[in-house]
C-alpha atoms as a PDB file:
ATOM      1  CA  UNK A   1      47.032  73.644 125.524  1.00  0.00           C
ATOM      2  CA  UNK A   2      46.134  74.050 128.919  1.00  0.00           C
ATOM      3  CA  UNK A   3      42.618  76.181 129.644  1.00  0.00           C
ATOM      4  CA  UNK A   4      43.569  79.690 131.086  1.00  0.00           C
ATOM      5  CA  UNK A   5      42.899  80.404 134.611  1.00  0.00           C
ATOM      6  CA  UNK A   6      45.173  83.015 135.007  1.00  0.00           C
ATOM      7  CA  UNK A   7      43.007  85.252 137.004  1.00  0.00           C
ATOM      8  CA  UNK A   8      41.761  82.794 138.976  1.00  0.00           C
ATOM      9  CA  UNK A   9      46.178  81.198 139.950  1.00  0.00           C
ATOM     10  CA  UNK A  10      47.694  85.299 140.228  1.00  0.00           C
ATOM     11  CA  UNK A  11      45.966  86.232 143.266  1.00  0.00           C
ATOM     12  CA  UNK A  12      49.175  84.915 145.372  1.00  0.00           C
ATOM     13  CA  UNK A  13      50.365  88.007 143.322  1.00  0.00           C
ATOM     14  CA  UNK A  14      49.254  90.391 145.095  1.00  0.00           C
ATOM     15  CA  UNK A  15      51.555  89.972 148.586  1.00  0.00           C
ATOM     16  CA  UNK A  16      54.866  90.058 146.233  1.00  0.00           C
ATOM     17  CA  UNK A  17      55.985  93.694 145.205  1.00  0.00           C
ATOM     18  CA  UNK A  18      57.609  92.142 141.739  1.00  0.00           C
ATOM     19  CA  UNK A  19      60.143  94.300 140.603  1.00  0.00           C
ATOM     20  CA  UNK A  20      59.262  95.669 136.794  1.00  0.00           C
ATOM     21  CA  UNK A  21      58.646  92.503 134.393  1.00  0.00           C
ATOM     22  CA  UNK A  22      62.189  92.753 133.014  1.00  0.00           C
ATOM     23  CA  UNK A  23      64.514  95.500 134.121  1.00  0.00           C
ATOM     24  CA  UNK A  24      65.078  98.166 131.806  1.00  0.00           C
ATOM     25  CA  UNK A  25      68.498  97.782 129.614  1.00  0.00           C
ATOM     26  CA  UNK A  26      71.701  99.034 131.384  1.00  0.00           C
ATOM     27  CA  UNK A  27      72.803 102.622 130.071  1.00  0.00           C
ATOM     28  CA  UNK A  28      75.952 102.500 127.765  1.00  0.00           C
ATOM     29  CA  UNK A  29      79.187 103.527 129.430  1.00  0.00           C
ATOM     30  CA  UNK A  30      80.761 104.791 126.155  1.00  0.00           C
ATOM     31  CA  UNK A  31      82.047 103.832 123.232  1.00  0.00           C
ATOM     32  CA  UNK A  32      85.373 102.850 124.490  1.00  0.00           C
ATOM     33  CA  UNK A  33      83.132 100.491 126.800  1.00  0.00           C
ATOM     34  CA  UNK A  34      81.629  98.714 123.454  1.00  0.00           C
ATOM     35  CA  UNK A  35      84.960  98.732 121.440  1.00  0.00           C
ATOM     36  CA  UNK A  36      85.338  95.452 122.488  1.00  0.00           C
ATOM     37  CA  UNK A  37      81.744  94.118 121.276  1.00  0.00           C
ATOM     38  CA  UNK A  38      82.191  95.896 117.634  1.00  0.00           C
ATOM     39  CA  UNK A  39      82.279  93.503 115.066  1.00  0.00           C
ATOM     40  CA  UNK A  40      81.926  94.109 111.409  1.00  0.00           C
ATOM     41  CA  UNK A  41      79.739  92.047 109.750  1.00  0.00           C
ATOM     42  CA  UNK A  42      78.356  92.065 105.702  1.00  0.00           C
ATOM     43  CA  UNK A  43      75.236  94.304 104.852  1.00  0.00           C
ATOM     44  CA  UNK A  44      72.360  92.369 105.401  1.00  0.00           C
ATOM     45  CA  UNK A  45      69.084  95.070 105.290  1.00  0.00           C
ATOM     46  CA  UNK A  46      66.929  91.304 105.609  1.00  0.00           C
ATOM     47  CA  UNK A  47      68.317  90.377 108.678  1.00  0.00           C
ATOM     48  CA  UNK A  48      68.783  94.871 110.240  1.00  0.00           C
ATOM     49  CA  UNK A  49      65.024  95.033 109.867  1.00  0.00           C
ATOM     50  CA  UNK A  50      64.200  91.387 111.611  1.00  0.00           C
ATOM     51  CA  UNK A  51      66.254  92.256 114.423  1.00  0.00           C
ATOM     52  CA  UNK A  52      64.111  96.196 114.327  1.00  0.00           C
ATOM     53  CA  UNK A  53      61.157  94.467 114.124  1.00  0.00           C
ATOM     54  CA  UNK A  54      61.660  91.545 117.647  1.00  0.00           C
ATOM     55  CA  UNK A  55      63.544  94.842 119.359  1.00  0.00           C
ATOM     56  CA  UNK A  56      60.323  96.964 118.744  1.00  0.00           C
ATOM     57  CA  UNK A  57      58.260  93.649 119.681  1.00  0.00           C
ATOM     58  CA  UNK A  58      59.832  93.142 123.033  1.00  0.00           C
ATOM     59  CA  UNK A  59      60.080  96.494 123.958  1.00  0.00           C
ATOM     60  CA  UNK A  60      56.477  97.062 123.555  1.00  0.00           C
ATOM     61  CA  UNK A  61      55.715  93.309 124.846  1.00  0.00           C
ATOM     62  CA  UNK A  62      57.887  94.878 128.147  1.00  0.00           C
ATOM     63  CA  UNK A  63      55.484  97.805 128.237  1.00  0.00           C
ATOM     64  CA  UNK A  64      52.542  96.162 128.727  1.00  0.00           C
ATOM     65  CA  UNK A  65      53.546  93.362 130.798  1.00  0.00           C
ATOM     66  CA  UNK A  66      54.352  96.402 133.336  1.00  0.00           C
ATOM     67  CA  UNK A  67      51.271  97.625 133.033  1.00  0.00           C
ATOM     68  CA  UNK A  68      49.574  94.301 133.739  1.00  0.00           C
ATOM     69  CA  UNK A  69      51.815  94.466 137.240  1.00  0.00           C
ATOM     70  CA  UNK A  70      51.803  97.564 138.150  1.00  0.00           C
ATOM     71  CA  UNK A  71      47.462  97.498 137.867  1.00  0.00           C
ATOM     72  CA  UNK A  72      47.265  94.182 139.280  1.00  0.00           C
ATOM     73  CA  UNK A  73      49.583  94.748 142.429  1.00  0.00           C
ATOM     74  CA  UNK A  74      48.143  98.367 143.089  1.00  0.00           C
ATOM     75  CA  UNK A  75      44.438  98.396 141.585  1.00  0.00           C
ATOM     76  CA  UNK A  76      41.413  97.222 143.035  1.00  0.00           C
ATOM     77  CA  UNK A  77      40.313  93.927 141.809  1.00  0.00           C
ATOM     78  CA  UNK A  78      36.849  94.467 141.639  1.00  0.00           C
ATOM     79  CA  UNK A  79      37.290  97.871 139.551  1.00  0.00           C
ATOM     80  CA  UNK A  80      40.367  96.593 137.305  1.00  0.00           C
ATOM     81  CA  UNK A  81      39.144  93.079 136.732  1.00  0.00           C
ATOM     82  CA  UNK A  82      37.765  94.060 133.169  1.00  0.00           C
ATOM     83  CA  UNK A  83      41.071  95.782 132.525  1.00  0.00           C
ATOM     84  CA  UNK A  84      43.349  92.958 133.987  1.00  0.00           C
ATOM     85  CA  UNK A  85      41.864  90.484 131.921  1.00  0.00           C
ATOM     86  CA  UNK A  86      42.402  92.825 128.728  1.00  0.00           C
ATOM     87  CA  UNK A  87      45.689  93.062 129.716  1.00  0.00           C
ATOM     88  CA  UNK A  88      46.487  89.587 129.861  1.00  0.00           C
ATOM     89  CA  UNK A  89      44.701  88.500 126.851  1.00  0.00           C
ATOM     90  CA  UNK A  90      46.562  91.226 124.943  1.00  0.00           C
ATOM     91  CA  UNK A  91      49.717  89.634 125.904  1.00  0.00           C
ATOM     92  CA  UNK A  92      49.027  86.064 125.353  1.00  0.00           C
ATOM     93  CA  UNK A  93      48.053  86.723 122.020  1.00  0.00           C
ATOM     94  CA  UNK A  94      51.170  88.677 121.202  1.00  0.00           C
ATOM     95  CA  UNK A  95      53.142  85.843 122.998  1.00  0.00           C
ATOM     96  CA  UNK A  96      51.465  83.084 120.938  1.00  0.00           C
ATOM     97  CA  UNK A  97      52.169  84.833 117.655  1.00  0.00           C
ATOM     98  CA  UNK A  98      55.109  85.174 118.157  1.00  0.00           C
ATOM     99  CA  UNK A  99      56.377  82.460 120.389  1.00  0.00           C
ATOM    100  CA  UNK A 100      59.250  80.795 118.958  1.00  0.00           C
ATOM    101  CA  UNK A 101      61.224  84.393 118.206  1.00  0.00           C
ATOM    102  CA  UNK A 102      60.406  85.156 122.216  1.00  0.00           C
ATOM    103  CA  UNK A 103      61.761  81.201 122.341  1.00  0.00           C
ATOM    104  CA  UNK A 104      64.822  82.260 120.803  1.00  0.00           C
ATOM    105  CA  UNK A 105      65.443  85.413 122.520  1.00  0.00           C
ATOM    106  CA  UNK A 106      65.219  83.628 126.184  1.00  0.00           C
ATOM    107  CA  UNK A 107      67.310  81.185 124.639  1.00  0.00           C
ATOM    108  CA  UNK A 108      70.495  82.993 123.194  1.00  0.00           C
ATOM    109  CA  UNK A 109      69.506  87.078 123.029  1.00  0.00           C
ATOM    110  CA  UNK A 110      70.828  90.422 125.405  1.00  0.00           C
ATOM    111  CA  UNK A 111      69.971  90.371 128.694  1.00  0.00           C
ATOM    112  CA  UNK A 112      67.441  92.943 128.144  1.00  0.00           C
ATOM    113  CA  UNK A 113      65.574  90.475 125.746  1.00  0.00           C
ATOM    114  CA  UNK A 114      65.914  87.107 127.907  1.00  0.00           C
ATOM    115  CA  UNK A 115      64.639  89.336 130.801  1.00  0.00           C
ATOM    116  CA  UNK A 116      61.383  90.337 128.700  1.00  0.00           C
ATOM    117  CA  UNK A 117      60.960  86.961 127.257  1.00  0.00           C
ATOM    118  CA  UNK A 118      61.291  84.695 130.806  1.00  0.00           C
ATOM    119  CA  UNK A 119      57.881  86.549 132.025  1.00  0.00           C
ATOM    120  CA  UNK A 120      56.366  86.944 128.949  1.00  0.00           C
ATOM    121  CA  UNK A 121      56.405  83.043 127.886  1.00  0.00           C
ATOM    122  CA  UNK A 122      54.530  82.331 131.194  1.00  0.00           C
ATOM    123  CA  UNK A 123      51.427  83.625 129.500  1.00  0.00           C
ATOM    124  CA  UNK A 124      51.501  81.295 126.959  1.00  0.00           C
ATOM    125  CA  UNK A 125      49.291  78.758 128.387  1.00  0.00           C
ATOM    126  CA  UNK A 126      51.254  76.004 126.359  1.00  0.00           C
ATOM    127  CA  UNK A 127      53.437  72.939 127.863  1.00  0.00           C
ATOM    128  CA  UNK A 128      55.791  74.413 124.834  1.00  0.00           C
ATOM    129  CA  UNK A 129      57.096  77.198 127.070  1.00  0.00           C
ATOM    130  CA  UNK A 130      58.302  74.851 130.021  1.00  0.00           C
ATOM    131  CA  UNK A 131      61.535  73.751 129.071  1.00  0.00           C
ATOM    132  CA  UNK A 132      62.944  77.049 128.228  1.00  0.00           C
ATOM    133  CA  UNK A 133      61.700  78.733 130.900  1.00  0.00           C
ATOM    134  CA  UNK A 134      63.205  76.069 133.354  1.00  0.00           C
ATOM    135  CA  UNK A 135      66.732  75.908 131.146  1.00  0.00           C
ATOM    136  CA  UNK A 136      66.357  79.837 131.812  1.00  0.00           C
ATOM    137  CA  UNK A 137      67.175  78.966 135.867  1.00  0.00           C
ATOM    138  CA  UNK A 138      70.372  78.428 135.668  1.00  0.00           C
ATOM    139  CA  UNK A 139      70.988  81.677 133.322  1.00  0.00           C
ATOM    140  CA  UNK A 140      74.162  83.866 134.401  1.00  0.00           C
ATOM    141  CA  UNK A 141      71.781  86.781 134.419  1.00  0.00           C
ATOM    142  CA  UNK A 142      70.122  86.593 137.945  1.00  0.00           C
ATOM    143  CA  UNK A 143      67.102  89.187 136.428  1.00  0.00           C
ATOM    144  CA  UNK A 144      66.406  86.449 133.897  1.00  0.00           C
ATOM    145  CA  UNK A 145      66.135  83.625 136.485  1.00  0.00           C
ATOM    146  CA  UNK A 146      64.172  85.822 139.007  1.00  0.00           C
ATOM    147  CA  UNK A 147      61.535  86.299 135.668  1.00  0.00           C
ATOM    148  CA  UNK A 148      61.999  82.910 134.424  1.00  0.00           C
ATOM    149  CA  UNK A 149      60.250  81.707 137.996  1.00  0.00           C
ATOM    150  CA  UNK A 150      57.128  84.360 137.743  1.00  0.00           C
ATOM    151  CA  UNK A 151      57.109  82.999 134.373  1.00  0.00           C
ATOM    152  CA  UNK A 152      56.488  79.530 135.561  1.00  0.00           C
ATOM    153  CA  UNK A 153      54.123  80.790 138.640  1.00  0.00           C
ATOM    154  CA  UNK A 154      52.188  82.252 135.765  1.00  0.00           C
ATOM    155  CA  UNK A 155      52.482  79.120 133.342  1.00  0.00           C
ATOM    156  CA  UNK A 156      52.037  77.316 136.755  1.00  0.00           C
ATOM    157  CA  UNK A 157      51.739  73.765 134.752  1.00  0.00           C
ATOM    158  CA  UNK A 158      50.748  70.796 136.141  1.00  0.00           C
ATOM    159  CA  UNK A 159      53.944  68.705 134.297  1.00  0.00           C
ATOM    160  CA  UNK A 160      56.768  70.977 135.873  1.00  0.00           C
ATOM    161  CA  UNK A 161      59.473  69.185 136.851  1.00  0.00           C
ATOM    162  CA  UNK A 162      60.466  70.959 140.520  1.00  0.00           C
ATOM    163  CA  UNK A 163      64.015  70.043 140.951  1.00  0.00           C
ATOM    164  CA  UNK A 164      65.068  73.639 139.334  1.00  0.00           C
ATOM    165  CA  UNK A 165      63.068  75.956 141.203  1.00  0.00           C
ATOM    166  CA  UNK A 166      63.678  74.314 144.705  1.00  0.00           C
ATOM    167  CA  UNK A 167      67.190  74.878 144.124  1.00  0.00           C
ATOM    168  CA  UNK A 168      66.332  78.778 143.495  1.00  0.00           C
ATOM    169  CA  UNK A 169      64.471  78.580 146.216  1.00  0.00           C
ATOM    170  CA  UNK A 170      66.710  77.190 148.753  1.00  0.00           C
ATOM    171  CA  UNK A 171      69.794  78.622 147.660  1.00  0.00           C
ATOM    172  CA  UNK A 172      68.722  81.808 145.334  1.00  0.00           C
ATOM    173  CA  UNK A 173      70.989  84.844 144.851  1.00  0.00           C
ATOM    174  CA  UNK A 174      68.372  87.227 146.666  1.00  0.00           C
ATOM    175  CA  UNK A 175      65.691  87.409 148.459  1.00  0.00           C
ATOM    176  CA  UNK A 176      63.639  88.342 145.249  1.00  0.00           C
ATOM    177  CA  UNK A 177      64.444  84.880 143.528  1.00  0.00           C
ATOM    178  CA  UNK A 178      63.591  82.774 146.696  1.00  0.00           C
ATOM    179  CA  UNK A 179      60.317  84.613 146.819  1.00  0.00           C
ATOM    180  CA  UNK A 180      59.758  83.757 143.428  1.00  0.00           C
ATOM    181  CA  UNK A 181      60.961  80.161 143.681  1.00  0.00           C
ATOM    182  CA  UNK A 182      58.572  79.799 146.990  1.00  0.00           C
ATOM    183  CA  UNK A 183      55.533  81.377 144.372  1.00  0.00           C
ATOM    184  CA  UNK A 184      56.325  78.896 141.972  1.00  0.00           C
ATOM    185  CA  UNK A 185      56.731  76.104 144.073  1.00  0.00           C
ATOM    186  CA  UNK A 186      52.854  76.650 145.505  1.00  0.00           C
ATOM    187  CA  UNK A 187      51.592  77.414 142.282  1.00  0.00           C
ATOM    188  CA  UNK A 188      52.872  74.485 140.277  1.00  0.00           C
ATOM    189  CA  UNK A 189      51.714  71.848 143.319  1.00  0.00           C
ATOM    190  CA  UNK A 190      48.733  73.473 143.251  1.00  0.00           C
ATOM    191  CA  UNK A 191      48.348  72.665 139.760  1.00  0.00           C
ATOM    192  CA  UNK A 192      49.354  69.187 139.770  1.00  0.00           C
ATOM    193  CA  UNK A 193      53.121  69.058 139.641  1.00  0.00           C
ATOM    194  CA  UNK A 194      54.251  66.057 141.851  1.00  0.00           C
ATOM    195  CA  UNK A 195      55.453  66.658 145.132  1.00  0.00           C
ATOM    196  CA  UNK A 196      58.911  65.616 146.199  1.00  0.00           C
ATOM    197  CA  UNK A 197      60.168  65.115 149.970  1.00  0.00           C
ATOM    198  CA  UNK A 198      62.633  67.943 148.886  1.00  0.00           C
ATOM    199  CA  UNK A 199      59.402  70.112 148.982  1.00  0.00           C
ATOM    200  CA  UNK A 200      59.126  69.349 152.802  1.00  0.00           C
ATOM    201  CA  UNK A 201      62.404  69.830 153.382  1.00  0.00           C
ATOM    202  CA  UNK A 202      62.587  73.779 151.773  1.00  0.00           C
ATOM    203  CA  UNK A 203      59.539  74.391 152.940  1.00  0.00           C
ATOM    204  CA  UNK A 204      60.639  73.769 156.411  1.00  0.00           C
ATOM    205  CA  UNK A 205      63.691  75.396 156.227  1.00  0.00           C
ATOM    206  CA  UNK A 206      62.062  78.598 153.848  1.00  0.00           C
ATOM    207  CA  UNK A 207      60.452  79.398 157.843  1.00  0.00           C
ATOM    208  CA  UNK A 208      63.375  80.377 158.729  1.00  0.00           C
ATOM    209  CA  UNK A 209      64.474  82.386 155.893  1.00  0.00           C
ATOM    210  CA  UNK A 210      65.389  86.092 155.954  1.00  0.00           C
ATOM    211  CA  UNK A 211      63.095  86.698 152.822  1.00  0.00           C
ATOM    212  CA  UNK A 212      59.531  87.794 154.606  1.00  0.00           C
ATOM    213  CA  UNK A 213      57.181  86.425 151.259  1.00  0.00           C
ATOM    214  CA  UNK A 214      59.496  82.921 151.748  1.00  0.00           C
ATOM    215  CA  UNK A 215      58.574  82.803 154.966  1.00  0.00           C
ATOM    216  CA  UNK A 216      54.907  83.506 154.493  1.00  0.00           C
ATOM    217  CA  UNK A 217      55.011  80.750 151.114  1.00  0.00           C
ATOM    218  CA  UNK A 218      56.508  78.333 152.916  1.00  0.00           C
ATOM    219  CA  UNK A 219      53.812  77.931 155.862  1.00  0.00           C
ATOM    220  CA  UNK A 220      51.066  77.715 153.322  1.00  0.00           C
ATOM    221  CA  UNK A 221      53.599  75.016 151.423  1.00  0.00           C
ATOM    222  CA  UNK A 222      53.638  73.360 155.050  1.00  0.00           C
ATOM    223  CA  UNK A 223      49.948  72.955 155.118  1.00  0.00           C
ATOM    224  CA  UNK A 224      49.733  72.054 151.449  1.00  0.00           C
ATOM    225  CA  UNK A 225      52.104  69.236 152.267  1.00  0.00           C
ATOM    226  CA  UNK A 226      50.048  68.221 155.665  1.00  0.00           C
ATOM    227  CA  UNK A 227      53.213  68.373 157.337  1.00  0.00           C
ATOM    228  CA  UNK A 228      51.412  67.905 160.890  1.00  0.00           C
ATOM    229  CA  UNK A 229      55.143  67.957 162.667  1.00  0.00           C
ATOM    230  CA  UNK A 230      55.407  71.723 161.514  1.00  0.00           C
ATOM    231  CA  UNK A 231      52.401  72.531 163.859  1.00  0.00           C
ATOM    232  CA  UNK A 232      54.684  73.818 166.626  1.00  0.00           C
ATOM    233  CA  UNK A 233      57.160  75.808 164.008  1.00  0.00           C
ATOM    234  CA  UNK A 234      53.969  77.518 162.645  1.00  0.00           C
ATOM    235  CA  UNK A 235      52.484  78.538 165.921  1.00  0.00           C
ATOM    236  CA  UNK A 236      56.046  80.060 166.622  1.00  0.00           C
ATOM    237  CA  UNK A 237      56.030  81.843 163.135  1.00  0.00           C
ATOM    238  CA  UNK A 238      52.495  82.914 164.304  1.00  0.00           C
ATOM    239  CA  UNK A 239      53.652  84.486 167.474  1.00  0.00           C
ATOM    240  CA  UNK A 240      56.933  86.185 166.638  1.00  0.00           C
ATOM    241  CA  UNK A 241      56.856  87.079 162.585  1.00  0.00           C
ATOM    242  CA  UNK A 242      57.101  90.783 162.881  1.00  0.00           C
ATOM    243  CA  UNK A 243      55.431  90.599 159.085  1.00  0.00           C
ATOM    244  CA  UNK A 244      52.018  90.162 159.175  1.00  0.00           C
ATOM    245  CA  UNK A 245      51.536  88.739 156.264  1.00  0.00           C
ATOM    246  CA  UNK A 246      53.736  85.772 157.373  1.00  0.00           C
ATOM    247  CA  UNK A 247      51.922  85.608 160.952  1.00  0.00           C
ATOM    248  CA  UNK A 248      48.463  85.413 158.889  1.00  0.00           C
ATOM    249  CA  UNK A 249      49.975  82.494 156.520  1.00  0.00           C
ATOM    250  CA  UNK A 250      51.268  81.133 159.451  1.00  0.00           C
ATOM    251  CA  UNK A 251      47.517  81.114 161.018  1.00  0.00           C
ATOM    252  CA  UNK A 252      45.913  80.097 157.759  1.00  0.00           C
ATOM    253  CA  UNK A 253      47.999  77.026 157.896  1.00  0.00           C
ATOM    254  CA  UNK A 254      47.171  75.829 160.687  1.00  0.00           C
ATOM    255  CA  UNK A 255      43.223  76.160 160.438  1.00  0.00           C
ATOM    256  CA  UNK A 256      43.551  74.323 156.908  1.00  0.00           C
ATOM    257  CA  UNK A 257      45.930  71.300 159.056  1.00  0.00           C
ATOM    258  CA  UNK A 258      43.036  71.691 161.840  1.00  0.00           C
ATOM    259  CA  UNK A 259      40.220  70.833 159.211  1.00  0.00           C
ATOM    260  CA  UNK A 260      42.567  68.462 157.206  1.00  0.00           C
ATOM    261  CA  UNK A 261      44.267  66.420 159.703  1.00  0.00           C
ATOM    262  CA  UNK A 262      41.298  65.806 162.445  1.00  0.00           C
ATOM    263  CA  UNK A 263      43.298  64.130 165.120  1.00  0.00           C
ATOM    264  CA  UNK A 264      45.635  67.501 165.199  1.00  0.00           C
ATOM    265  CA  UNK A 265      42.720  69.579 165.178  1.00  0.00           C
ATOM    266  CA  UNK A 266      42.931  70.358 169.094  1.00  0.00           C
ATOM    267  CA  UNK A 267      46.873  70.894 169.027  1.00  0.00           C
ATOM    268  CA  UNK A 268      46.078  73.352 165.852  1.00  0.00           C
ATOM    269  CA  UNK A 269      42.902  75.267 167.524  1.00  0.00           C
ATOM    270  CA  UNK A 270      44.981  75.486 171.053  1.00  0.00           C
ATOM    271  CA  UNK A 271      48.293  76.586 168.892  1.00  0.00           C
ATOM    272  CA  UNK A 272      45.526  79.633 167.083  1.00  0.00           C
ATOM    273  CA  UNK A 273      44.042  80.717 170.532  1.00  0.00           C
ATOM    274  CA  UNK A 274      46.784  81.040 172.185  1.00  0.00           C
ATOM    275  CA  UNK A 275      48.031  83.966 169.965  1.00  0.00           C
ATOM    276  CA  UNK A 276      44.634  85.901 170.513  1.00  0.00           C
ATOM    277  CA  UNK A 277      45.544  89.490 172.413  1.00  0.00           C
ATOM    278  CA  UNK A 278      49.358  88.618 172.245  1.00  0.00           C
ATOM    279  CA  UNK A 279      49.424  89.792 168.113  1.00  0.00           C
ATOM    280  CA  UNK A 280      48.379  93.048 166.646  1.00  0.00           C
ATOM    281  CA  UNK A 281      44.974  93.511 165.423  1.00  0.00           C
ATOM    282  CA  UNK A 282      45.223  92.843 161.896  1.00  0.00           C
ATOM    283  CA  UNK A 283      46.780  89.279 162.761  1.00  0.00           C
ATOM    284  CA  UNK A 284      44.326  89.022 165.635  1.00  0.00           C
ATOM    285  CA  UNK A 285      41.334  89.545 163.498  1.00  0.00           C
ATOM    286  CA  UNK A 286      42.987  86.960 160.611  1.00  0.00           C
ATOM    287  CA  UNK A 287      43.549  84.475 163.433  1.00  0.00           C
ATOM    288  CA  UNK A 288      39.814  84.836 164.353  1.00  0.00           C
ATOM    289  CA  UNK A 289      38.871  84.194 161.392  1.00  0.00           C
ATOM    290  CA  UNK A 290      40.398  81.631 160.526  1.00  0.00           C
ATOM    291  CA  UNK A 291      38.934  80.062 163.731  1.00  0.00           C
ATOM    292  CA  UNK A 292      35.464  80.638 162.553  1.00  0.00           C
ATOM    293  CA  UNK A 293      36.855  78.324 159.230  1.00  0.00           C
ATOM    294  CA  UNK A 294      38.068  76.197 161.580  1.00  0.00           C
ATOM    295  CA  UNK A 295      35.000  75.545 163.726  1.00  0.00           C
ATOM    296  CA  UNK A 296      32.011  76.292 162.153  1.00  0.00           C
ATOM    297  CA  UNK A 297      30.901  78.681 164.083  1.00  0.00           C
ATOM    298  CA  UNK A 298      31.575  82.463 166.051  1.00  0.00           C
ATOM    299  CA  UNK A 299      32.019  82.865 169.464  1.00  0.00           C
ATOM    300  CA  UNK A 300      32.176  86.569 171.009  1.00  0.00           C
ATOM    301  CA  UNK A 301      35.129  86.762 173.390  1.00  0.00           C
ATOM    302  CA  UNK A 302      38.808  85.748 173.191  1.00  0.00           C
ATOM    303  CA  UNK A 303      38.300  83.183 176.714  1.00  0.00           C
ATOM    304  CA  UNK A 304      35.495  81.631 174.975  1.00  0.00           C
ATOM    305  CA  UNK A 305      37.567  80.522 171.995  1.00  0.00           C
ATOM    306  CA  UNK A 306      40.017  79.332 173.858  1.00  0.00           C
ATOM    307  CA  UNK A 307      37.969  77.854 176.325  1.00  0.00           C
ATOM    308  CA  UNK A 308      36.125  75.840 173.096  1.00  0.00           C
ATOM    309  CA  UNK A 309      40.060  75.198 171.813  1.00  0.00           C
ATOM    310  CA  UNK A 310      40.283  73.281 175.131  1.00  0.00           C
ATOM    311  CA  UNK A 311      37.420  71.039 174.683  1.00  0.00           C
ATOM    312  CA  UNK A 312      38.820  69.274 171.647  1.00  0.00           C
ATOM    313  CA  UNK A 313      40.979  66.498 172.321  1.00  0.00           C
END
C-alpha cells in the first residue's frame, strides 16, 4: 500500500476548476425513451436490495467527494486543512471497504456509477486501483475518462504505465480531459512513473494547446524533463500567454532549468528579465520572484536585474 500524501500531491489542484466529481445522472426522457431498456427478469429481493444498497453507496460516496472539491478548490488552505483531511480520510475508508463493488461498477455499471467510481478509486492509496482506472481511458463515456485521469492524479502511483494518459492528453475529446491528462502526467512523474520521450514530445506540443491549464502543465512538464531546447518556447509562452497562470508556469520553469541546468542559467535569467515591465503585475511580481529563487539574492530595480542577468555567461 503506498503511504498517503494526498495533501501534500493535490495542491496542483487548486489551478483546475474540476467539474463536479462525477456528473449528476441524465434526467429520464420518458417512458417511451426506456421501453427499449425494459427487461423482465425473475424476483430476486437478494439481488433488489444489493443493487439499493451500492446505489445508496455511490450516491452518497458522490456527495462527499463534491464536497472534498468544492472546499479544496474554493477554501482557504490554512482554515480548511483540518476539514480537507477529514474529508479525504472519510472517503478512503469508504473506498477501501468497499473497493471491489466500486471495482465492479467502473468496470461494467451506468454511466452515473463508472463516473463516481473513476474518482473515487484514486483515493485508495493501493496499486489495486491502477489497472481499472487506466482500462477506464478508453471508456465510451468521455465523463468517465475525464474522472478516471483525476483518479490517477490522485492515486498518482509511482508504477503507472503512461502510454494511456498521453494519448488523452494529446488527443483528448476536450479541453477538460487534456487538462486532466497534463495533471496526471506531472503527478505520476513526480511520483516515480518512468519517463518516456513521448513525454517530451506532448509536453512540447501541450504549449501550444488551446486548453489554458495544458498549457500551463506542460511548461512545468518541460522543466521536469530538463528539456533545455524549450528555453526559447517558454520565454515566448512567458511573454504572450494572455493566462497568467500559464505565463507564471512558464517563468517557474525556467528559474527551476536556470538552477538545474547551470550552463543555461544566463540564457534562462536573460529569457526572465526580459519580460520585467512588458507583463502585468501579477506575472511581473511571479517573474521576480522566481528570480530571487534563481539567484540567491534581491535586487531593487528592474535594470539592475537585468543588468545582473547580463553578467552570467
Amino acid at each position: 500500500m503506498q503511504p498517503s500524501n494526498t495533501r501534500v500531491r493535490l495542491t496542483l489542484l487548486l489551478s483546475l476548476a474540476l467539474s463536479a466529481s462525477c456528473a449528476a445522472p441524465q434526467e429520464s426522457g420518458g417512458l417511451a425513451d426506456e421501453q427499449g431498456e425494459l427487461k423482465v427478469s425473475v424476483y430476486n429481493p437478494g439481488a433488489m436490495r444489493e443493487q439499493s444498497s451500492i446505489g445508496v453507496f455511490i450516491t452518497t460516496l458522490d456527495r462527499t467527494i463534491q464536497q472534498w472539491n468544492h472546499t479544496f478548490l474554493t477554501g482557504s488552505q490554512d482554515r480548511d486543512r483540518r476539514t480537507l483531511n477529514r474529508l479525504e480520510d472519510t472517503i478512503r475508508t469508504r473506498v477501501q471497504k468497499l473497493f471491489e463493488p466500486l471495482v465492479a461498477e467502473l468496470e461494467s455499471g451506468p454511466p452515473y456509477n463508472r463516473r463516481v467510481a473513476a474518482t473515487a478509486l484514486g483515493f485508495a492509496d493501493s496499486e489495486l486501483a491502477l489497472n481499472p482506472l487506466l482500462n477506464a481511458l478508453s471508456d465510451p463515456d468521455q465523463e468517465v475518462i475525464n474522472n478516471a485521469l483525476v483518479g490517477l492524479s490522485i492515486l498518482s502511483y509511482p508504477t503507472t504505465p503512461l502510454q494511456g494518459i498521453l494519448h488523452q492528453m494529446r488527443f483528448g475529446s476536450t479541453e477538460q480531459i487534456r487538462g486532466n491528462a497534463s495533471l496526471a502526467l506531472l503527478e505520476c512523474l513526480q511520483s516515480g512513473s518512468t519517463s518516456t520521450p513521448e513525454v517530451l514530445e506532448a509536453a512540447r506540443a501541450g504549449l501550444l494547446d488551446d486548453a489554458p491549464y495544458v498549457r500551463t502543465k506542460s511548461a512545468l512538464l518541460i522543466a521536469f524533463e530538463r528539456d533545455v531546447d524549450s528555453i526559447d518556447d517558454l520565454a515566448l509562452q512567458l511573454y504572450e500567454d494572455n493566462l497568467d497562470s500559464a505565463a507564471m508556469a512558464a517563468s517557474r520553469a525556467l528559474a527551476f532549468l536556470g538552477k538545474n541546468e547551470i550552463r543555461f542559467r544566463g540564457r534562462c535569467a536573460r529569457a526572465m528579465t526580459a519580460s520585467l515591465g512588458k507583463v502585468n503585475d501579477a506575472v511581473n511580481s511571479a517573474v521576480l520572484r522566481d528570480l530571487q529563487i534563481l539567484s540567491g539574492r534581491n535586487y531593487p530595480t528592474h535594470e539592475a536585474w537585468v543588468q545582473w542577468s547580463h553578467r552570467l555567461p
